[in-house]
Protein backbone atom coordinates (compact mmCIF):
# COMPACT_ATOMS: atom_id res chain seq x y z
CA UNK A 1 5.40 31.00 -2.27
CA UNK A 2 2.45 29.54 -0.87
CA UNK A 3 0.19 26.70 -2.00
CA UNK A 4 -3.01 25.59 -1.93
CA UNK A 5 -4.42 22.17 -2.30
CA UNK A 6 -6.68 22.59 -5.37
CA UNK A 7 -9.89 21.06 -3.90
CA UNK A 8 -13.54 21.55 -4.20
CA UNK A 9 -14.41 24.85 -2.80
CA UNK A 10 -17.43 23.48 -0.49
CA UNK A 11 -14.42 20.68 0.85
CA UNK A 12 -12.19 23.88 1.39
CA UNK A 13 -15.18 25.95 3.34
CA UNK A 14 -15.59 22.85 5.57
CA UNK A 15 -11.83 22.83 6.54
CA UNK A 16 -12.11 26.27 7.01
CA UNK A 17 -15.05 25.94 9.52
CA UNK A 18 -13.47 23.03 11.14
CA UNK A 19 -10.33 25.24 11.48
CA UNK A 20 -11.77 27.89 13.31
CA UNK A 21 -13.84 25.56 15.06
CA UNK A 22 -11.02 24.30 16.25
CA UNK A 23 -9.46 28.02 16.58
CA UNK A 24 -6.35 26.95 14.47
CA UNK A 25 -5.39 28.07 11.27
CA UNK A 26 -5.80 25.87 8.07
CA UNK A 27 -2.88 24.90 8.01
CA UNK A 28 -2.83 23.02 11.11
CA UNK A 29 -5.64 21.54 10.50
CA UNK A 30 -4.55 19.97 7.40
CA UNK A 31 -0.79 19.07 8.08
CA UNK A 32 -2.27 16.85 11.39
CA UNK A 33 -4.60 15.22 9.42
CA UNK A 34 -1.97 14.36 6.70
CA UNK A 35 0.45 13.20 9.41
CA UNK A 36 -2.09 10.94 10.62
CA UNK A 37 -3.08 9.13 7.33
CA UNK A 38 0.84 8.77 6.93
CA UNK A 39 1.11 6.78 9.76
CA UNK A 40 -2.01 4.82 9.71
CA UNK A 41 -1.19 3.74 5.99
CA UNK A 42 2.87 2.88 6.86
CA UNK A 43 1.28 0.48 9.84
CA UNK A 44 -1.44 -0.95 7.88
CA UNK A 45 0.92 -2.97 5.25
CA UNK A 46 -0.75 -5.99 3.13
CA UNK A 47 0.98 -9.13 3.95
CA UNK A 48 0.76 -11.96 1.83
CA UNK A 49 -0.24 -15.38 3.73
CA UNK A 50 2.50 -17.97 4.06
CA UNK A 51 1.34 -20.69 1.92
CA UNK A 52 4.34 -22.43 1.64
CA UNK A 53 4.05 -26.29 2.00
CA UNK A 54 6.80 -29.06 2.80
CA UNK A 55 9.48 -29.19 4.94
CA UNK A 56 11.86 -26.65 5.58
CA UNK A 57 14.85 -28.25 5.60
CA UNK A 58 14.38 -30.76 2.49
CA UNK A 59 15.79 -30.07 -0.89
CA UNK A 60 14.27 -28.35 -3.46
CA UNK A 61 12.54 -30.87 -5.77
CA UNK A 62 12.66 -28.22 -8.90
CA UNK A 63 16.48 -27.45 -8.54
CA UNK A 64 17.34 -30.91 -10.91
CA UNK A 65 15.47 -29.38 -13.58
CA UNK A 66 16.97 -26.93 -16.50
CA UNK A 67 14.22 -23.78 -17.45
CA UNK A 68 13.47 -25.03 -21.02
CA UNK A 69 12.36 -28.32 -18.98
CA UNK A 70 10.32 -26.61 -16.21
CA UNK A 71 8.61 -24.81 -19.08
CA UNK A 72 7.88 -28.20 -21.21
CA UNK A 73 6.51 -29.80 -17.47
CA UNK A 74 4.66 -26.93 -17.26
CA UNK A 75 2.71 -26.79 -20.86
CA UNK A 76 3.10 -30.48 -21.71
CA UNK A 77 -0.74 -30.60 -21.71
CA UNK A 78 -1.64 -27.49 -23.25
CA UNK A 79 -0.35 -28.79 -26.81
């Protein structure tokens, strides 16, 4: 069975006249440019900044405290 990409017809007639332009069927046309935009958007990744702050190696100051009292630190000033 074959498919089309259901597109706008004047989007299709310019890949069509880029295709022959290019003397390559449709097809071609459009699998290389999907190929491309696969591998440009698997290299272009968002990474987060490091923002982390203090020293590596120290202990984690928040590990002495239980949830329900990181929560009341947290909101203490909100009630």
């Amino acid at each position: 069975m074959k498919t089309r990409p259901d597109t706008q017809d004047e989007r299709l007639a310019s890949v069509e006249c880029h295709a022959q332009a290019k003397g390559g069927p449709q097809r071609s046309l459009v699998q290389g440019e999907l190929r491309a935009e696969q591998s440009t958007s698997a290299d272009s990744r968002y990474e987060l900044a490091d923002l982390r702050i203090g020293d590596a190696g120290a202990p984690d100051p928040l590990e002495r405290y239980t949830w329900p009292e990181l929560r009341e630190l947290i909101y203490q000033d909100r009630e």
